[in-house]
N, C-alpha and C. Protein backbone atom coordinates (compact mmCIF):
# COMPACT_ATOMS: atom_id res chain seq x y z
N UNK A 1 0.85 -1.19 0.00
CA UNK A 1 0.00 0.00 0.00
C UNK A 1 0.89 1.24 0.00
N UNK A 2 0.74 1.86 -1.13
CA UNK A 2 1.31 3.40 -1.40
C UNK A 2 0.79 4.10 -0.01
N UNK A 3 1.98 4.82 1.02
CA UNK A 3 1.96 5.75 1.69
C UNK A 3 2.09 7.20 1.60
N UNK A 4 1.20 7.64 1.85
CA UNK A 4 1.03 9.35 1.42
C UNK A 4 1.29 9.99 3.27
N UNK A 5 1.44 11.16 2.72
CA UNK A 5 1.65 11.90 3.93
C UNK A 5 0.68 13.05 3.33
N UNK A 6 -0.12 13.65 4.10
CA UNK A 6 -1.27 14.56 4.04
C UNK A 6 -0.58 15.78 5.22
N UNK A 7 -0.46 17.25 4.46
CA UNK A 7 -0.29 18.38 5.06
C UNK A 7 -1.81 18.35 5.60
N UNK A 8 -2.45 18.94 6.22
CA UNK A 8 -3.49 19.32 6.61
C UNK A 8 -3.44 21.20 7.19
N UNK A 9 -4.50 21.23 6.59
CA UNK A 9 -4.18 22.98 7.19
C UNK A 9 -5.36 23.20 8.40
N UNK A 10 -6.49 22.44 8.40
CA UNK A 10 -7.64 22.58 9.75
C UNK A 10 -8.58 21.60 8.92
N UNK A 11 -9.19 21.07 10.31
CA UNK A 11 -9.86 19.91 10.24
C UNK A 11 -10.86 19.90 9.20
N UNK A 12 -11.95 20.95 9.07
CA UNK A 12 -12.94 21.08 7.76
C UNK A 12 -12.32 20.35 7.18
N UNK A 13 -11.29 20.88 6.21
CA UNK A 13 -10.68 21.28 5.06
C UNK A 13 -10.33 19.99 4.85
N UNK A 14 -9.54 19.07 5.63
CA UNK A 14 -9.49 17.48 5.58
C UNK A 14 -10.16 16.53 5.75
N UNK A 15 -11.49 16.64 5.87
CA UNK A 15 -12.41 15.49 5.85
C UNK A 15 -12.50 14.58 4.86
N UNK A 16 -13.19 15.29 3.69
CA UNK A 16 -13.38 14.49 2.87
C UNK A 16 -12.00 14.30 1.93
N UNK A 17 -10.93 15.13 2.08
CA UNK A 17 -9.80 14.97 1.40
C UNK A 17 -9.38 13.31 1.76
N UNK A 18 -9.17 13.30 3.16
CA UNK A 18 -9.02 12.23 3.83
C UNK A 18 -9.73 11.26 3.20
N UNK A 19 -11.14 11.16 3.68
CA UNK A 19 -11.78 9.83 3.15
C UNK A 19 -11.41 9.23 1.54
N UNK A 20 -11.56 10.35 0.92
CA UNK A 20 -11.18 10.23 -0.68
C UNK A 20 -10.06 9.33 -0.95
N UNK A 21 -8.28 9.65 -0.03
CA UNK A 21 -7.40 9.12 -0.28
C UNK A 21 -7.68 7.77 0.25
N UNK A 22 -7.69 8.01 1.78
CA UNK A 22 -8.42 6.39 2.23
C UNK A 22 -8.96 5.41 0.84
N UNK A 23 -10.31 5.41 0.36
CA UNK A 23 -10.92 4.69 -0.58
C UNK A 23 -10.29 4.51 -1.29
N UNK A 24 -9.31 5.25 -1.93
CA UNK A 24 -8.72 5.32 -3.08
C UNK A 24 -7.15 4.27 -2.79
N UNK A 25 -7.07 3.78 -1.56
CA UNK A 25 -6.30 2.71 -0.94
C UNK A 25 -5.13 2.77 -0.53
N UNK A 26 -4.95 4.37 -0.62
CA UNK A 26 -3.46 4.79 0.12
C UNK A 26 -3.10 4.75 1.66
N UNK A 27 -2.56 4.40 2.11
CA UNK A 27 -2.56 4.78 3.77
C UNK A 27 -1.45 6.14 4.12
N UNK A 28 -3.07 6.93 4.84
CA UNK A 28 -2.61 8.33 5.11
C UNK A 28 -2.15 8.73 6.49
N UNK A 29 -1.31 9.48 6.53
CA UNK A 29 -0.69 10.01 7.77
C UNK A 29 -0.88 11.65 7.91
N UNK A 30 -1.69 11.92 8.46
CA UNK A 30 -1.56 13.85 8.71
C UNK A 30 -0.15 14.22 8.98
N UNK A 31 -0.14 15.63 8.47
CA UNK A 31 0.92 16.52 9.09
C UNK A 31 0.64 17.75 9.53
N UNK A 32 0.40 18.43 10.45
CA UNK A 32 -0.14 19.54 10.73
C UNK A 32 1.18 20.37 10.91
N UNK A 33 1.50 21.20 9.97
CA UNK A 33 2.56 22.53 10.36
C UNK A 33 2.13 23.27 9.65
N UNK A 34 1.69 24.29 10.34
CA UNK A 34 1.03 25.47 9.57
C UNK A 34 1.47 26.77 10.83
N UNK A 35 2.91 27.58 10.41
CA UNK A 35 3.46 28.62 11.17
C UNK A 35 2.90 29.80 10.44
N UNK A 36 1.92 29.94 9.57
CA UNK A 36 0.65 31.34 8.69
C UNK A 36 0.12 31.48 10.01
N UNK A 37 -0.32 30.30 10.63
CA UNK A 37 -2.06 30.26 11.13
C UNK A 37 -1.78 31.64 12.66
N UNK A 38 -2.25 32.77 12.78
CA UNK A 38 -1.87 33.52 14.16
C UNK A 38 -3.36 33.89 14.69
N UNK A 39 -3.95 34.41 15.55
CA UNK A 39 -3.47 34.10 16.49
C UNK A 39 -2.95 32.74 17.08
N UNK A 40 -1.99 32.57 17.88
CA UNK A 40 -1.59 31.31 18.29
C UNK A 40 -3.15 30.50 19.13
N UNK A 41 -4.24 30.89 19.91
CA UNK A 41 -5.30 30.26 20.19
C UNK A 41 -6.38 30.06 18.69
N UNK A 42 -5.90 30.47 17.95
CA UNK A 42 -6.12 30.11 16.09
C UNK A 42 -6.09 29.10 15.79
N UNK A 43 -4.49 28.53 15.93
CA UNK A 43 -3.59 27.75 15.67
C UNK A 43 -4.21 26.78 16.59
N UNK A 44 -4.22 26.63 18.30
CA UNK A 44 -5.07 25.72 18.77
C UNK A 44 -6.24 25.28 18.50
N UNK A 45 -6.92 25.78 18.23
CA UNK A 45 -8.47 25.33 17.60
C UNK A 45 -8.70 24.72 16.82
N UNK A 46 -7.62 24.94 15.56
CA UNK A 46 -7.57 24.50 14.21
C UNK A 46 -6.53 23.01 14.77
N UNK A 47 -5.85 22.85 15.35
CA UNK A 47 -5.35 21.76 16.18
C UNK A 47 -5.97 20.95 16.58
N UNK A 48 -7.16 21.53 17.29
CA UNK A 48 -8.02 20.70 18.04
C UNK A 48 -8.96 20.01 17.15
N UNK A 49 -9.59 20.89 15.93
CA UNK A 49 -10.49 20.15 14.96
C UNK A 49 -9.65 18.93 14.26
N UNK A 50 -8.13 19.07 14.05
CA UNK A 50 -7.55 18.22 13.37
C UNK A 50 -7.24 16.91 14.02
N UNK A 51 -7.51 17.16 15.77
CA UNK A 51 -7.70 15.87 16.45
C UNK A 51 -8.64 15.19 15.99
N UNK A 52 -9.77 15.97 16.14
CA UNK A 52 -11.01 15.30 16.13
C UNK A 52 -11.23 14.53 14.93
N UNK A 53 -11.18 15.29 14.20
CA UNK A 53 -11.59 14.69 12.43
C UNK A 53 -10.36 13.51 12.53
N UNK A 54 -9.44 13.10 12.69
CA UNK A 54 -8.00 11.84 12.86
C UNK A 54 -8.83 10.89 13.46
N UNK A 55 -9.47 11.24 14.72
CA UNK A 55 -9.72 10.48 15.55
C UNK A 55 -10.94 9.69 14.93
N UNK A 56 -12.06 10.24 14.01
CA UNK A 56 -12.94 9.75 13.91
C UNK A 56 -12.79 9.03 12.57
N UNK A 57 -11.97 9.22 11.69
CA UNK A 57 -11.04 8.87 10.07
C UNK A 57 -10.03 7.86 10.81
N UNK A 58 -9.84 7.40 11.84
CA UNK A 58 -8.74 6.69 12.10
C UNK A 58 -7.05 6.71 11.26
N UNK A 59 -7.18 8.10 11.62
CA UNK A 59 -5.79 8.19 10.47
C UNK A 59 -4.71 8.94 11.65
N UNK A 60 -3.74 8.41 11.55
CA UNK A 60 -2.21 9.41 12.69
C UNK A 60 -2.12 10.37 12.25
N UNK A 61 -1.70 11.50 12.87
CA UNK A 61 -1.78 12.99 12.57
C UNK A 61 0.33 13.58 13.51
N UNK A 62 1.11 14.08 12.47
CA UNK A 62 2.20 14.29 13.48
C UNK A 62 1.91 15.71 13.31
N UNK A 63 2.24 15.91 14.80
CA UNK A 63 2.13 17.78 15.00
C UNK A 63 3.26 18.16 15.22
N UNK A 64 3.74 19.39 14.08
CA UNK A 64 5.31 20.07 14.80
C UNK A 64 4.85 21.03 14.84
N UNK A 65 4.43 20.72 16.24
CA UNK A 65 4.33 22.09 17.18
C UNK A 65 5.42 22.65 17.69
N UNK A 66 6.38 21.65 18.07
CA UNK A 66 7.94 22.63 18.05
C UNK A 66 8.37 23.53 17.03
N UNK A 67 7.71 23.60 15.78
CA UNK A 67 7.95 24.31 14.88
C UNK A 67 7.30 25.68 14.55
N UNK A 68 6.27 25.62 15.80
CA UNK A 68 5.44 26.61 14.87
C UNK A 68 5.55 28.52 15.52
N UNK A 69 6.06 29.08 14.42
CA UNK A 69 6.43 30.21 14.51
C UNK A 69 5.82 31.01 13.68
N UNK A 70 4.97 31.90 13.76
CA UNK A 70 4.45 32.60 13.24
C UNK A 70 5.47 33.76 12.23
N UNK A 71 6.83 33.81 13.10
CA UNK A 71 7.61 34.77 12.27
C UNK A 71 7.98 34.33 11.47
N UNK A 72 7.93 33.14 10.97
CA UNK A 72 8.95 32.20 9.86
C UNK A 72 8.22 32.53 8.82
N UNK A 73 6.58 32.90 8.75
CA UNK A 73 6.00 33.11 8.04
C UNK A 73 5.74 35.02 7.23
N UNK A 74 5.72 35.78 8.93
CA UNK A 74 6.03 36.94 8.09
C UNK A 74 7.32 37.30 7.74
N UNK A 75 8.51 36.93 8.20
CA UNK A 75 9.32 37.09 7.28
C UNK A 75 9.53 36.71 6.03
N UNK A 76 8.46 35.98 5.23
CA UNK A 76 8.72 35.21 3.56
C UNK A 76 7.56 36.07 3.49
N UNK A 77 6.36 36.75 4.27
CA UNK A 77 5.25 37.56 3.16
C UNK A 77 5.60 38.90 3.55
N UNK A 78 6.45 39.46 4.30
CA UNK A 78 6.40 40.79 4.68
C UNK A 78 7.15 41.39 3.01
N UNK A 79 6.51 42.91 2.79
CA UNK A 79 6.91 43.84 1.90
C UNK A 79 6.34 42.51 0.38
N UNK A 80 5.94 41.61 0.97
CA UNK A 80 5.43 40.72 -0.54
C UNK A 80 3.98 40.09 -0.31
N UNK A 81 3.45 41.45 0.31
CA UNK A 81 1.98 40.90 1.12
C UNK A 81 0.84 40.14 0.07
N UNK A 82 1.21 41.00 -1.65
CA UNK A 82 0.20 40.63 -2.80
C UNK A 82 0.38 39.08 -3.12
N UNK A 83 2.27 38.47 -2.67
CA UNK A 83 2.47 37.53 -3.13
C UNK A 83 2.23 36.34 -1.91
N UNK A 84 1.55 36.71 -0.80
CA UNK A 84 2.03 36.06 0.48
C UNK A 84 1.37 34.20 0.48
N UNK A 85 0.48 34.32 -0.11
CA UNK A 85 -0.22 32.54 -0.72
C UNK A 85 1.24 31.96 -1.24
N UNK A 86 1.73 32.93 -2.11
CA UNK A 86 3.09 31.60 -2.66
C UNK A 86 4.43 31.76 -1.61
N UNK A 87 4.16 32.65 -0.23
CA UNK A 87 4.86 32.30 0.62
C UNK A 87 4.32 31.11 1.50
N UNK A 88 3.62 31.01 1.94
CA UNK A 88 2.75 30.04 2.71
C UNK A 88 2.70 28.92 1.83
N UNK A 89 2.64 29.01 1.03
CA UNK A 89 2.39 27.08 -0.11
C UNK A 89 3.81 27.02 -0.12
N UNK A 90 4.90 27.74 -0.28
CA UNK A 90 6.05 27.68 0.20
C UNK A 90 6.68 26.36 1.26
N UNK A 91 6.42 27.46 2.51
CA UNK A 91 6.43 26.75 3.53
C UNK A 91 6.16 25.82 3.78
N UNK A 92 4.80 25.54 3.78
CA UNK A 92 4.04 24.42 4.47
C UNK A 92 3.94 23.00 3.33
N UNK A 93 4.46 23.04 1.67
CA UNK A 93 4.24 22.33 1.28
C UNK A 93 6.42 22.02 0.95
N UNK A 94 7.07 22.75 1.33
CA UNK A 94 8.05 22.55 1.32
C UNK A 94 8.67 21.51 3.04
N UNK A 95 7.81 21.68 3.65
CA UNK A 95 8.36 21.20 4.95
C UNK A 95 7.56 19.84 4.88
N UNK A 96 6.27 19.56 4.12
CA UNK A 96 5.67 18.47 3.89
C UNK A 96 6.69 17.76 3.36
N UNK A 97 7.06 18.40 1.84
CA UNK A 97 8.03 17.66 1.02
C UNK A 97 9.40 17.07 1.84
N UNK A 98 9.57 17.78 2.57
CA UNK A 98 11.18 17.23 3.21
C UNK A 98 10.88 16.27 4.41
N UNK A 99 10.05 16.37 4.75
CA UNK A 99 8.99 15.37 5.97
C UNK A 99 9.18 14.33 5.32
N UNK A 100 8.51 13.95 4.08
CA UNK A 100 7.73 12.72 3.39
C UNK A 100 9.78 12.08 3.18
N UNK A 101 10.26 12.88 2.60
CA UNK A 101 11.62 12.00 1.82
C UNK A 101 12.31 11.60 3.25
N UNK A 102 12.47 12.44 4.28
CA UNK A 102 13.06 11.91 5.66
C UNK A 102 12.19 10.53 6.11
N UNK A 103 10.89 10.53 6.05
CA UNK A 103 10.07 9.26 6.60
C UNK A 103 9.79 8.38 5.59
N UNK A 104 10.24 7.95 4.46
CA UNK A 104 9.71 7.88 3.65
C UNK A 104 8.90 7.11 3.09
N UNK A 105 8.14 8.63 2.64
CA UNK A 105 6.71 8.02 2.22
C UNK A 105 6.60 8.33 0.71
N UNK A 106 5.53 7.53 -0.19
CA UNK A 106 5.67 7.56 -1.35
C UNK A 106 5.27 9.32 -2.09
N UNK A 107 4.36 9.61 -1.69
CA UNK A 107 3.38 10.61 -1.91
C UNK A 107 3.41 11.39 -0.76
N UNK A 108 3.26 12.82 -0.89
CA UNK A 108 2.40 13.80 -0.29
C UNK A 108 1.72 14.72 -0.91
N UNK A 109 0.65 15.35 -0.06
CA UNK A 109 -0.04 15.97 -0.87
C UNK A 109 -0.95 17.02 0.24
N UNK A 110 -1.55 18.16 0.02
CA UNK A 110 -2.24 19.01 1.28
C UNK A 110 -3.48 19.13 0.75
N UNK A 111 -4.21 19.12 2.37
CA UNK A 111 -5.77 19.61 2.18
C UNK A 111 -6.72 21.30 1.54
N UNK A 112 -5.26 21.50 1.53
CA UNK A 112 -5.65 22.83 0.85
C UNK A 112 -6.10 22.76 -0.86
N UNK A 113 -5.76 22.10 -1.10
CA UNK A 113 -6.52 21.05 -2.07
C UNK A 113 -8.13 20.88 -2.53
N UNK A 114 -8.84 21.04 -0.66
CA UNK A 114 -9.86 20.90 -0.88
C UNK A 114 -10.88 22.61 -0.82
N UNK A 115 -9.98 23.58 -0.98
CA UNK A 115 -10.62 25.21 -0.68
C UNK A 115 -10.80 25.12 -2.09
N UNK A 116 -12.20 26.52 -2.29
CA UNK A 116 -12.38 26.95 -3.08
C UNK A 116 -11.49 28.24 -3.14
N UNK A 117 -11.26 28.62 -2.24
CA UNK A 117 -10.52 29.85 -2.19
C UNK A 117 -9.31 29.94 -2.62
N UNK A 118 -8.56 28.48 -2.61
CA UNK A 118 -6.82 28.64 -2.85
C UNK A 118 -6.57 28.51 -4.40
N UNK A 119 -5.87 28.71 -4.85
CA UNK A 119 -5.25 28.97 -5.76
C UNK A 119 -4.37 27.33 -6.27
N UNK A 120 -5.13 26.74 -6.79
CA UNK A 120 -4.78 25.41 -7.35
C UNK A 120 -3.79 25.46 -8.14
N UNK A 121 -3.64 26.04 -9.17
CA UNK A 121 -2.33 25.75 -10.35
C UNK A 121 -1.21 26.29 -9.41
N UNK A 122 -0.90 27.14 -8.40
CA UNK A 122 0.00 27.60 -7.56
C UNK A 122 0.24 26.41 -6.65
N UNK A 123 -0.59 25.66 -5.92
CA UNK A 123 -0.36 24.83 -5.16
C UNK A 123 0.33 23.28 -6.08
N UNK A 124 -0.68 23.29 -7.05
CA UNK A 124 0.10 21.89 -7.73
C UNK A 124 1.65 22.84 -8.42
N UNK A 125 1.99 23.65 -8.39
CA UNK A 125 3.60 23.85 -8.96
C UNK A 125 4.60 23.84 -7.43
N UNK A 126 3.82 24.31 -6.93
CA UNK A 126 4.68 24.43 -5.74
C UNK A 126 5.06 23.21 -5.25
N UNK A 127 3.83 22.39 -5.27
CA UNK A 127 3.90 20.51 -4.44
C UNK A 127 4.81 20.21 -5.33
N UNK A 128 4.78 19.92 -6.96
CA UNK A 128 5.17 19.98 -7.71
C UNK A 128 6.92 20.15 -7.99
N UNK A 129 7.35 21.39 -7.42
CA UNK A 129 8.63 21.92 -7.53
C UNK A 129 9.39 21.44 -5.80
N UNK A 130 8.83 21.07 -4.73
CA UNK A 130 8.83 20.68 -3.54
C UNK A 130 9.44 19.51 -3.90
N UNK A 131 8.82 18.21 -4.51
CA UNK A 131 8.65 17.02 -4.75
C UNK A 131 10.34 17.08 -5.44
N UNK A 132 11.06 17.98 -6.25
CA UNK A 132 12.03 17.91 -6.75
C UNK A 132 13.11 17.26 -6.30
N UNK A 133 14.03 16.25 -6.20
CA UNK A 133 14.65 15.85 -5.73
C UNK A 133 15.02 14.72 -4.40
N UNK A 134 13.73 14.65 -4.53
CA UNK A 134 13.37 13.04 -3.68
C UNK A 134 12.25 12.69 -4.14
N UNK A 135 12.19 10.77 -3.69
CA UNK A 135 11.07 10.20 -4.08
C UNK A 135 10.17 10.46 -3.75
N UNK A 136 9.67 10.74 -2.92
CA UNK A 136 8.39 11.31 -2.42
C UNK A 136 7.67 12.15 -3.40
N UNK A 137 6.73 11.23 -4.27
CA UNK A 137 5.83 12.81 -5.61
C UNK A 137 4.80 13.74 -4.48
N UNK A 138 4.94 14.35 -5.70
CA UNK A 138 3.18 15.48 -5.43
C UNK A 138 2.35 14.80 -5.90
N UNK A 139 0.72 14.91 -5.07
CA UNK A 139 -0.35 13.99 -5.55
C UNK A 139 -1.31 15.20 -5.63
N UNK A 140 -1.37 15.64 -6.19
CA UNK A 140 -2.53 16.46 -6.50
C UNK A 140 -3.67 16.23 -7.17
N UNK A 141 -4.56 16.45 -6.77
CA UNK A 141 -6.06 16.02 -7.31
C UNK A 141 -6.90 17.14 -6.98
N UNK A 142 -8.03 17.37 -7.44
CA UNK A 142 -8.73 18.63 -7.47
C UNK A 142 -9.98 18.00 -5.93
N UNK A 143 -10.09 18.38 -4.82
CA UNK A 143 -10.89 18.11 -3.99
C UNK A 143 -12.24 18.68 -3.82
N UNK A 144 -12.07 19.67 -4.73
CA UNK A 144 -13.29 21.17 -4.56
C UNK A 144 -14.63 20.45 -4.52
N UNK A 145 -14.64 18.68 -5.45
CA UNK A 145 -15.78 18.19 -5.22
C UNK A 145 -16.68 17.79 -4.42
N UNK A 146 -15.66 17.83 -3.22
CA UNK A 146 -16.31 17.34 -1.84
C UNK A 146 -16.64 18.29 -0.72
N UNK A 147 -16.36 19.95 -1.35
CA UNK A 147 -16.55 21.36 -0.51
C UNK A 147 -17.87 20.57 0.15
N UNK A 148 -18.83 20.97 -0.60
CA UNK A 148 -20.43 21.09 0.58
C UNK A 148 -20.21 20.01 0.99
N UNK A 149 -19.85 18.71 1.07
CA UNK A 149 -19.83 17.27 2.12
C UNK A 149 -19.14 17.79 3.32
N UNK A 150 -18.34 18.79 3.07
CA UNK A 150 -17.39 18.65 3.83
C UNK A 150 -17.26 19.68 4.77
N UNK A 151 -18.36 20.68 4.46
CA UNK A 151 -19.14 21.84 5.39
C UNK A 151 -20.08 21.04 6.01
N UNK A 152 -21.00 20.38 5.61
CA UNK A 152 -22.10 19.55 6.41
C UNK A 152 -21.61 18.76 7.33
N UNK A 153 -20.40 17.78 6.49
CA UNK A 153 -19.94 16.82 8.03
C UNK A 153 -19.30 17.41 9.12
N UNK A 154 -18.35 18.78 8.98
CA UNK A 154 -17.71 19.41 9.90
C UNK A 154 -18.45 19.99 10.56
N UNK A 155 -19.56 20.51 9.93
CA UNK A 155 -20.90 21.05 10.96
C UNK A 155 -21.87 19.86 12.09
N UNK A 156 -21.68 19.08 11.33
CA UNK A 156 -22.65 17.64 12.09
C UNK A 156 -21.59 17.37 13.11
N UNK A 157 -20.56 17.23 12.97
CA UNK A 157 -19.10 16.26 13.61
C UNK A 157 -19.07 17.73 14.65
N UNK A 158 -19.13 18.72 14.62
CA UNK A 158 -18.91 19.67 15.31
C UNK A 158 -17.77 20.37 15.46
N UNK A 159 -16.68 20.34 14.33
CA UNK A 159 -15.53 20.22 14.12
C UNK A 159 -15.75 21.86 13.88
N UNK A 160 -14.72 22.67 14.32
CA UNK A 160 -14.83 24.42 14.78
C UNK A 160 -14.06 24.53 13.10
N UNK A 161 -14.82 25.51 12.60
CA UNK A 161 -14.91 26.25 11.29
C UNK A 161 -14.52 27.41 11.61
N UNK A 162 -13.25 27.79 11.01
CA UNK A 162 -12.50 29.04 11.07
C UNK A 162 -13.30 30.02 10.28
N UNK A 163 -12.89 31.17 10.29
CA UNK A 163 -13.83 32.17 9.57
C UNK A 163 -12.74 32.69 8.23
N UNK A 164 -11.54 32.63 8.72
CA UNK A 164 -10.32 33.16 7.43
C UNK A 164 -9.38 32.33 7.19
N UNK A 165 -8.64 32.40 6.11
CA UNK A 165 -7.83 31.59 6.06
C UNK A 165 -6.23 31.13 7.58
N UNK A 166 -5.74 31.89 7.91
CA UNK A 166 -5.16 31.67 8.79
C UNK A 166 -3.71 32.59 9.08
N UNK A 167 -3.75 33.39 8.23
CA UNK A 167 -2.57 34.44 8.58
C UNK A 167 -3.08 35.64 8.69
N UNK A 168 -2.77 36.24 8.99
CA UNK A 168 -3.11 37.89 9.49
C UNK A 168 -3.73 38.97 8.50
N UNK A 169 -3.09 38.76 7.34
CA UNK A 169 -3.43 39.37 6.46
C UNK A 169 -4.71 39.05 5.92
N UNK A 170 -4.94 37.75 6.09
CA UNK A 170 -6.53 37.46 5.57
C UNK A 170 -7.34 37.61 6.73
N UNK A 171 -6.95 37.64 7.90
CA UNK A 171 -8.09 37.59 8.91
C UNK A 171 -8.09 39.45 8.60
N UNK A 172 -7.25 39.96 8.86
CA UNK A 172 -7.56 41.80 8.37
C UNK A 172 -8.11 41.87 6.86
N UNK A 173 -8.27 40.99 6.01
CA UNK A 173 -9.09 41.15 4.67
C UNK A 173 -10.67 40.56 5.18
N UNK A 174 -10.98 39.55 5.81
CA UNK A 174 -12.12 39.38 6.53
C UNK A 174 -12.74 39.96 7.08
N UNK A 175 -12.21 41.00 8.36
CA UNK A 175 -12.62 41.53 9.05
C UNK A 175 -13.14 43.18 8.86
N UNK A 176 -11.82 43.48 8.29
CA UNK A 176 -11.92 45.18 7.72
C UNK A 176 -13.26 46.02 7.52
N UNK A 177 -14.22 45.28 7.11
CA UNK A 177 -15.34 46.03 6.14
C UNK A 177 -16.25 46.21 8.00
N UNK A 178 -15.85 45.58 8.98
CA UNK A 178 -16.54 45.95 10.37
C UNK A 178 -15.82 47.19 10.90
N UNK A 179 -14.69 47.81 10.64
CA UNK A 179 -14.38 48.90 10.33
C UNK A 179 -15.13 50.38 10.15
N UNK A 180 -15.42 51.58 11.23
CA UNK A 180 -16.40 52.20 10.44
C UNK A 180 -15.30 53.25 10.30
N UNK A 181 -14.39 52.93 8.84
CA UNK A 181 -13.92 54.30 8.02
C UNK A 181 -14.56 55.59 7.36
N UNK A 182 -14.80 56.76 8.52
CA UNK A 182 -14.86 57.79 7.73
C UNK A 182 -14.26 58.63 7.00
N UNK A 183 -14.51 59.01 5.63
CA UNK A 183 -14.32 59.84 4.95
C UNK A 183 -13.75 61.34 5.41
N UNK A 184 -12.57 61.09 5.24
CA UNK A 184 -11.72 62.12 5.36
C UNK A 184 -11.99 63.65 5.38
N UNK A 185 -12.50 63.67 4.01
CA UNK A 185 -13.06 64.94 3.25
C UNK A 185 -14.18 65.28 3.47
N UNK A 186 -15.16 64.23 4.39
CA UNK A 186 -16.18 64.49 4.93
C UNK A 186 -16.32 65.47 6.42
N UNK A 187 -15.28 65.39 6.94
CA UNK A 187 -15.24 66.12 7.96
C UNK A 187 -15.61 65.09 9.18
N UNK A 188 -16.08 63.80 8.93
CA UNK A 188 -16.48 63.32 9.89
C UNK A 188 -15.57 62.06 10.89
């Protein structure tokens, strides 16, 4: 049985990614390192859903939580805030990649996979260009099919649904418009 190693970025997001590879007869192992995700009680929550959803998928999940630094991340998006997604797919699919060839596993591949929001042809070049130089491939597959399964079961399962993606800059693109900016020139 082909062994994959699965980045996971928060529990939603890996449900049905998970089950998919499961059926499909790979045996999966989570990896949770995600140093984007801030606030750090962020980062726990999204931890905690990734217990849960493992626990109930019967799949191992390794956490490097010794790893997780939020600055590792703004230092690769700072002054490159427009480009900061291909800092973060960076990271997190570059530390997958060097994970999988140290343990080695045949495949890896991330649940980010399964957003409508991310930026797919960026993520498969990056897994893609990651994968370079050890056995370990990129497995990329388009997951977007299993979005609404995978809002319903995380809602049923009770699994905590983040509101932004997980770095700062998107939780301040989320939030902003609660903001009441007045108009300058208005006097007010």
């Amino acid at each position: 049985m082909a062994r994959l190693l699965l980045h996971i970025c928060c529990g939603p997001c890996s449900i049905t990614v998970t089950r998919d590879l499961l059926e499909a007869g790979l045996e999966v192992t989570g990896l949770f390192y995600n140093p984007n995700i801030q606030p750090l009680t962020e980062y726990l929550r999204r931890r905690e859903g990734v217990e849960q959803v493992a626990s109930r998928l019967g799949i191992p999940v390794i956490y490097l939580d010794a790893e997780y630094d939020p600055t590792v991340f703004l230092r690769q998006a700072a002054f490159r805030e427009g480009e900061r997604c291909r800092a973060c797919y960076d990271l997190r699919l570059g530390r997958a990649a060097s994970f999988a060839r140290e343990r080695d596993f045949d495949w890896f591949s991330s649940s980010l996979l399964y957003s409508k929001y991310q930026n797919h042809e960026l993520i498969r070049q990056t897994g893609e260009q990651a994968a370079q130089g050890g056995p370990a491939r990129f497995f990329y597959r388009d997951f977007r099919e299993g979005w609404q399964a995978g809002i319903t079961l995380s809602k049923d399962w009770g699994i905590y649904r983040q509101p932004y993606c997980g770095c700062i800059y998107s939780e301040f693109t989320r939030y902003r418009k609660r903001l009441c900016l007045a108009d300058p020139a208005s006097g007010q």
